[in-house]
N, C-alpha and C. Protein backbone atom coordinates (compact mmCIF):
# COMPACT_ATOMS: atom_id res chain seq x y z
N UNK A 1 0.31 -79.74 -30.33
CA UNK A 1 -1.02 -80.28 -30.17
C UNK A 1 -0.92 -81.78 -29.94
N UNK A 2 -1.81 -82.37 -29.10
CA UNK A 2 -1.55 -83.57 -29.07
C UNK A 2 -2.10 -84.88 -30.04
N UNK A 3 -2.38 -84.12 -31.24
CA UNK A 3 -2.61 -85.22 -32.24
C UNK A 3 -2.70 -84.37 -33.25
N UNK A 4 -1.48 -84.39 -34.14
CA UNK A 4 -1.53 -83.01 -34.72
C UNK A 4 -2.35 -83.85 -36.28
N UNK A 5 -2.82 -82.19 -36.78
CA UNK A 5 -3.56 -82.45 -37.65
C UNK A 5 -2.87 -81.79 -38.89
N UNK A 6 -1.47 -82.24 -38.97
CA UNK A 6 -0.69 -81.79 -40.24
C UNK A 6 -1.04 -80.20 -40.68
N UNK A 7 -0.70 -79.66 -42.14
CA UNK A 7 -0.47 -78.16 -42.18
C UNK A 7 -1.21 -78.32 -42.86
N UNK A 8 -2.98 -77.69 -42.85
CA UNK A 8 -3.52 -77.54 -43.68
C UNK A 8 -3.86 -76.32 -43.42
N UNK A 9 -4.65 -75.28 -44.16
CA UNK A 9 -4.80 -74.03 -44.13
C UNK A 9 -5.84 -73.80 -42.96
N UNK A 10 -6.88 -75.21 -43.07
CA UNK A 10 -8.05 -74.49 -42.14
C UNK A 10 -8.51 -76.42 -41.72
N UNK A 11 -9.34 -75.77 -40.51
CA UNK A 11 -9.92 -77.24 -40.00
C UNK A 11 -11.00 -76.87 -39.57
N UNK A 12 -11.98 -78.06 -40.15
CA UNK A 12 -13.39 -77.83 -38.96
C UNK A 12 -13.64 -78.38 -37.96
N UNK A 13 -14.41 -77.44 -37.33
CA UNK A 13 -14.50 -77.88 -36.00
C UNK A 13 -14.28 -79.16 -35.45
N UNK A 14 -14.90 -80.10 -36.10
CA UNK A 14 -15.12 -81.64 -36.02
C UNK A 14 -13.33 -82.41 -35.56
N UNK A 15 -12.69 -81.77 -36.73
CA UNK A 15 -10.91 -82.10 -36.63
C UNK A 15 -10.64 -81.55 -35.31
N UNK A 16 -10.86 -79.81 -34.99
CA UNK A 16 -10.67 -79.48 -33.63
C UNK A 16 -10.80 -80.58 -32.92
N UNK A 17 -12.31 -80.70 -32.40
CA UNK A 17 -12.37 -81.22 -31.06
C UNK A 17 -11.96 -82.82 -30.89
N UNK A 18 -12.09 -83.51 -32.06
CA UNK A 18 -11.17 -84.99 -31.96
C UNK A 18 -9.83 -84.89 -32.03
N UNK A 19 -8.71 -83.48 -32.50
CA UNK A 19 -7.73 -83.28 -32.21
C UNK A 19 -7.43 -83.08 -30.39
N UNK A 20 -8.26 -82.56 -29.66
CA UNK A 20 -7.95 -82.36 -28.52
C UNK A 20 -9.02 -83.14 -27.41
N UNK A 21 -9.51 -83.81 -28.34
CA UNK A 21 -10.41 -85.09 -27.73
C UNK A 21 -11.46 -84.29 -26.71
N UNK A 22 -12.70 -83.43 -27.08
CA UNK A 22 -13.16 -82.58 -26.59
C UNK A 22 -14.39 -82.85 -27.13
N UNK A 23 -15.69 -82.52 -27.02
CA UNK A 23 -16.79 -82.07 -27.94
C UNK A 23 -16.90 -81.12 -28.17
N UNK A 24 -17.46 -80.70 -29.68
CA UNK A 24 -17.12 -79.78 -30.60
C UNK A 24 -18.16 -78.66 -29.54
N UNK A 25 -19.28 -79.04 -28.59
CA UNK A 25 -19.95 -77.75 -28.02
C UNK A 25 -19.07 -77.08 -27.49
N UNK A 26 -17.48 -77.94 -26.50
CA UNK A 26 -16.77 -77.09 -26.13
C UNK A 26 -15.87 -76.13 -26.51
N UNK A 27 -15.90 -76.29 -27.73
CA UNK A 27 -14.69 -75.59 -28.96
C UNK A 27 -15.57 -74.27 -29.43
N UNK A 28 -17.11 -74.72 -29.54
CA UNK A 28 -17.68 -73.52 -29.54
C UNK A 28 -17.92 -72.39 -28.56
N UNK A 29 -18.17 -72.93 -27.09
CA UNK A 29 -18.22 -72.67 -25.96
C UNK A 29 -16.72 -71.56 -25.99
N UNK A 30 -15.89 -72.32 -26.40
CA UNK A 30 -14.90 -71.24 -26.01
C UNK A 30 -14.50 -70.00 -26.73
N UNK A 31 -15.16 -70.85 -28.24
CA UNK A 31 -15.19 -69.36 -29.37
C UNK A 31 -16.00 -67.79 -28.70
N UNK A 32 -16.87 -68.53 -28.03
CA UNK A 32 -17.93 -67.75 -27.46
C UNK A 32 -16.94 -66.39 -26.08
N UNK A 33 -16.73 -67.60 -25.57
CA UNK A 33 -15.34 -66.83 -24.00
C UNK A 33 -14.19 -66.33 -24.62
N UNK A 34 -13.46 -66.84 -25.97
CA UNK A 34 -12.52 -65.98 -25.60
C UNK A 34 -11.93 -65.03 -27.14
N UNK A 35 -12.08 -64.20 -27.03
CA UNK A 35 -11.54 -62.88 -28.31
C UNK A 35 -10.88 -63.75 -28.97
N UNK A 36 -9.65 -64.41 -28.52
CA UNK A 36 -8.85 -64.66 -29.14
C UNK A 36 -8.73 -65.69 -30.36
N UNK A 37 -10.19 -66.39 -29.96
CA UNK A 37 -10.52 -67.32 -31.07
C UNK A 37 -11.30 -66.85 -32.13
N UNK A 38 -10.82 -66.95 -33.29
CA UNK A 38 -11.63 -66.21 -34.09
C UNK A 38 -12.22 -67.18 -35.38
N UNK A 39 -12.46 -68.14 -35.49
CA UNK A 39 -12.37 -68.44 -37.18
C UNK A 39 -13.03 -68.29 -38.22
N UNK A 40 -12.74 -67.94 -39.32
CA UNK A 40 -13.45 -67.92 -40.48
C UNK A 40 -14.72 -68.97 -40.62
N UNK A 41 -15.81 -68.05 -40.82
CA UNK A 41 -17.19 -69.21 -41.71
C UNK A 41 -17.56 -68.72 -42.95
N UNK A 42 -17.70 -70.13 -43.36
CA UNK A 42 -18.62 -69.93 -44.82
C UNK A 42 -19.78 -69.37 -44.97
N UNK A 43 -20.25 -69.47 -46.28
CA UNK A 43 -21.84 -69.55 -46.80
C UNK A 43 -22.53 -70.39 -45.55
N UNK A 44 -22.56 -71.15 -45.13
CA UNK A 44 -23.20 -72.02 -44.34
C UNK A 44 -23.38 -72.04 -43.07
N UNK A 45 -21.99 -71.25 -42.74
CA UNK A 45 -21.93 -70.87 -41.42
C UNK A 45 -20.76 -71.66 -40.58
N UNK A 46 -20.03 -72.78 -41.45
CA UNK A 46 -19.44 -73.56 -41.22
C UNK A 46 -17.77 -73.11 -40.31
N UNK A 47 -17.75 -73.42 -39.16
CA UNK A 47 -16.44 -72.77 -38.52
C UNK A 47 -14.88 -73.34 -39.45
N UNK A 48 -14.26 -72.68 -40.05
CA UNK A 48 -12.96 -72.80 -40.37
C UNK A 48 -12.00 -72.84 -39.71
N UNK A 49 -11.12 -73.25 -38.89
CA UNK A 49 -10.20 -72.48 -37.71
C UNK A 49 -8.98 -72.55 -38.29
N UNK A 50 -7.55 -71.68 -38.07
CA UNK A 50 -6.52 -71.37 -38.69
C UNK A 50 -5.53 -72.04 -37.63
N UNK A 51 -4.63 -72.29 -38.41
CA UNK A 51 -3.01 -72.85 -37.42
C UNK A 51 -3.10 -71.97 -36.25
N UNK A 52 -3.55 -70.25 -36.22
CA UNK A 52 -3.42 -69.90 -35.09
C UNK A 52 -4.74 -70.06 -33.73
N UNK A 53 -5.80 -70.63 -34.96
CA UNK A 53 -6.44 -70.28 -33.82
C UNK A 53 -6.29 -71.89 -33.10
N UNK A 54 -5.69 -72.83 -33.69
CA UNK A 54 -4.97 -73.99 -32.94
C UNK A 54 -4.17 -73.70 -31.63
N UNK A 55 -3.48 -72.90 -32.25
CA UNK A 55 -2.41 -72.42 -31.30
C UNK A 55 -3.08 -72.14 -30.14
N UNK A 56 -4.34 -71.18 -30.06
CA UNK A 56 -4.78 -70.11 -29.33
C UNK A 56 -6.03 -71.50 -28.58
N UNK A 57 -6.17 -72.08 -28.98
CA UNK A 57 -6.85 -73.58 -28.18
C UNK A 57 -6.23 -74.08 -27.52
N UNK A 58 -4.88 -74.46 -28.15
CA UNK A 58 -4.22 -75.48 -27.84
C UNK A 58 -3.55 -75.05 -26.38
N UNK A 59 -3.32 -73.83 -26.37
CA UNK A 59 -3.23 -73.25 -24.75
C UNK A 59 -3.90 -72.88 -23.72
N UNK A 60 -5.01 -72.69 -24.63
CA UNK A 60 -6.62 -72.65 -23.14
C UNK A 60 -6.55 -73.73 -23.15
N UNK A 61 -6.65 -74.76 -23.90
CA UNK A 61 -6.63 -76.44 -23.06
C UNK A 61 -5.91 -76.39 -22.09
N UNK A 62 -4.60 -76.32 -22.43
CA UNK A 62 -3.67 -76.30 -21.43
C UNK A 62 -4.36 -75.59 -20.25
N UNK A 63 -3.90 -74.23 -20.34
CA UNK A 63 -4.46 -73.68 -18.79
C UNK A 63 -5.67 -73.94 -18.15
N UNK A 64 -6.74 -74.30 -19.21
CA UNK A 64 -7.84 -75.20 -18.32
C UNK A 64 -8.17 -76.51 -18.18
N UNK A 65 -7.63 -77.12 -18.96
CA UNK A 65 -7.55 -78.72 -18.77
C UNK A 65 -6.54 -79.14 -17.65
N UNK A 66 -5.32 -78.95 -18.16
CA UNK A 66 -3.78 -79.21 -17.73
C UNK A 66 -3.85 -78.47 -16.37
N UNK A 67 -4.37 -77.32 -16.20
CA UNK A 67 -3.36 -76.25 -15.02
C UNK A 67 -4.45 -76.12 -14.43
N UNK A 68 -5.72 -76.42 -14.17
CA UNK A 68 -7.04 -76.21 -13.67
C UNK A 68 -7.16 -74.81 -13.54
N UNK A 69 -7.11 -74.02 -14.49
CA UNK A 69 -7.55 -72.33 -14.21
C UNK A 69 -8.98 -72.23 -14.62
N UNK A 70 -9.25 -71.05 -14.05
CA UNK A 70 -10.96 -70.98 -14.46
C UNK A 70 -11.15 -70.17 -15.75
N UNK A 71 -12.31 -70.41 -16.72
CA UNK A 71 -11.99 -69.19 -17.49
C UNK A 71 -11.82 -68.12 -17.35
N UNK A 72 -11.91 -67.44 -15.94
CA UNK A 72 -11.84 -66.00 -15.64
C UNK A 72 -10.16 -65.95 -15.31
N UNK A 73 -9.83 -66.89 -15.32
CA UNK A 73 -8.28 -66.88 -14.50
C UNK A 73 -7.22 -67.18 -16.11
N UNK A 74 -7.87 -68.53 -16.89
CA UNK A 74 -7.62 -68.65 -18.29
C UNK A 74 -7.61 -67.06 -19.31
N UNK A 75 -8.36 -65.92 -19.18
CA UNK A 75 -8.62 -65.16 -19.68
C UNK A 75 -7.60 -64.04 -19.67
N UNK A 76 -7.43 -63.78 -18.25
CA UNK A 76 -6.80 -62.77 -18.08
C UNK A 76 -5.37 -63.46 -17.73
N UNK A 77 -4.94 -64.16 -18.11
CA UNK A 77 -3.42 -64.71 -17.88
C UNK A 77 -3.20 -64.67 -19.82
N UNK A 78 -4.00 -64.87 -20.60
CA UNK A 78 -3.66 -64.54 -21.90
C UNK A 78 -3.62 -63.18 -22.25
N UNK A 79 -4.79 -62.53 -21.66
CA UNK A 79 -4.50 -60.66 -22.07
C UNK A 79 -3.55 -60.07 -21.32
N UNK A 80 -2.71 -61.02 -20.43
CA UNK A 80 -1.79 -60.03 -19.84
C UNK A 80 -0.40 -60.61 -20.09
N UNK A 81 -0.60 -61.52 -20.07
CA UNK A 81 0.78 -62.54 -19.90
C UNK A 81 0.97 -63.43 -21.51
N UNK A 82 0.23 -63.47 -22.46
CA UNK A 82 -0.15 -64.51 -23.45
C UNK A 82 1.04 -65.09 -23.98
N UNK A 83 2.10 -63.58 -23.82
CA UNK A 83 4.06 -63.81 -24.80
C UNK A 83 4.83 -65.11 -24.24
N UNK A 84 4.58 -64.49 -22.61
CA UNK A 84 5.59 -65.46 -21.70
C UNK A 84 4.75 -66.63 -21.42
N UNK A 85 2.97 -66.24 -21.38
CA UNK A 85 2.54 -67.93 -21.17
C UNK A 85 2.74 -69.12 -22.13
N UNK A 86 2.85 -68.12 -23.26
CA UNK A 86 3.11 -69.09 -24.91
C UNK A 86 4.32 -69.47 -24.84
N UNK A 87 5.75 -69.13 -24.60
CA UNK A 87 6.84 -69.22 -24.79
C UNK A 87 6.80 -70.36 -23.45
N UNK A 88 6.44 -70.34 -22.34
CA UNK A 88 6.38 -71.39 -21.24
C UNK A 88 6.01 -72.26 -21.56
N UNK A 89 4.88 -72.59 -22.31
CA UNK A 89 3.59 -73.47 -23.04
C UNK A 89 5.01 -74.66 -23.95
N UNK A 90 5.63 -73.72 -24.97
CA UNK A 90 5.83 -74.20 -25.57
C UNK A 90 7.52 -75.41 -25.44
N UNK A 91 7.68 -74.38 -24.16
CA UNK A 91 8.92 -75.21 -23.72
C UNK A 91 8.97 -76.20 -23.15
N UNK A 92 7.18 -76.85 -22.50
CA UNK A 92 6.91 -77.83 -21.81
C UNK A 92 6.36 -78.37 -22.79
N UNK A 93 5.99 -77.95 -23.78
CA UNK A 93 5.66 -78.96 -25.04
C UNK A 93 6.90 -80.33 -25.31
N UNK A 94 8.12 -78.72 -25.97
CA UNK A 94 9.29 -79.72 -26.02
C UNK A 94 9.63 -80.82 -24.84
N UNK A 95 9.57 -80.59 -23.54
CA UNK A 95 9.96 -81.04 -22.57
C UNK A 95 9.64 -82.18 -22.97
N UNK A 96 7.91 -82.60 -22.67
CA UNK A 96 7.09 -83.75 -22.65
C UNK A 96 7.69 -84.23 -23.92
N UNK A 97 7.70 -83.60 -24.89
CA UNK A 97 8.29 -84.88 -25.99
C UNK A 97 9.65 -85.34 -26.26
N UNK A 98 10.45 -84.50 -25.47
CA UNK A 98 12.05 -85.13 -25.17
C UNK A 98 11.63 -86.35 -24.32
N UNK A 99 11.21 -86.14 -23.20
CA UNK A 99 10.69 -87.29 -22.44
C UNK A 99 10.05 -88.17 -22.82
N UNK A 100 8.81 -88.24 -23.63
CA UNK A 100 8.44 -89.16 -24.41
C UNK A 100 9.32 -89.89 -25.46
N UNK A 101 10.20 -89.41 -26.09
CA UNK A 101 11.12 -90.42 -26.83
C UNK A 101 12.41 -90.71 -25.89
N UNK A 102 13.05 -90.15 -25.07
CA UNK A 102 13.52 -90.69 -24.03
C UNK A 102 12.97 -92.13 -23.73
N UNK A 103 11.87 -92.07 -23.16
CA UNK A 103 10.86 -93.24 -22.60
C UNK A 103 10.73 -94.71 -23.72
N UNK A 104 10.68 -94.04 -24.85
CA UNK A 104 10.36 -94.74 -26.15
C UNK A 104 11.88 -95.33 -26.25
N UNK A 105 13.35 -94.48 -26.45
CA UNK A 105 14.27 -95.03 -26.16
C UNK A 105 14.78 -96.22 -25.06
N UNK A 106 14.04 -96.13 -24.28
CA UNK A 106 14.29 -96.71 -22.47
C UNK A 106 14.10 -98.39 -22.78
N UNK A 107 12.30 -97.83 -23.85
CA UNK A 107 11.84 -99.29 -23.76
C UNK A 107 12.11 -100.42 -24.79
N UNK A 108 12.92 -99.64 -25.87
CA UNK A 108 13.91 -100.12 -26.55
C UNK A 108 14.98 -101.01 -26.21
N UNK A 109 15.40 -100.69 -25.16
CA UNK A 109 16.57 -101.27 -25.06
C UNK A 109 16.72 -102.44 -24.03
């Protein structure tokens, strides 16, 4: 994630969408589009979201922020593909942050 929000059990929405620098309508917006987001609410109604359903954001960002897919294109590349899109996801995670301290090394020196 790109501003991670340490290991806590649950986050509200609010942490979501300033974690991925978004407004929180869009975090709901997507609870709405996609199964895969699910999170726990309170008495209040209050959205909880879990490490996974981070996870499960943190890659529709990607494919619709990052990769310009549509949600119809975002949708069905997770119900079909979600293993190998996650495992891809996550290897360009590492990538960018080898490169980023690479860079951080560079300007070090």
């Amino acid at each position: 994630m790109r501003h991670p929000l340490g290991e806590k059990l649950y986050y509200s929405i609010g942490e979501v969408a300033k974690a991925f620098d978004v407004n929180s309508s869009l975090i709901r917006f997507w609870e709405k589009e996609f199964d895969e987001i699910h999170p726990k609410k309170n008495a209040k109604g209050n959205r909880k979201f879990t490490q996974s359903d981070l996870k499960t954001i943190e890659l529709i960002y990607h494919l619709v922020k990052e990769r310009g897919f549509t949600l119809e294109g975002a949708k069905t590349h997770l119900r079909e593909d979600k293993k190998e899109t996650l495992s891809k996801f996550e290897l360009i995670s590492k990538l960018k942050a080898i490169k980023s301290e690479l860079i951080s090394i560079k300007n070090q020196l």
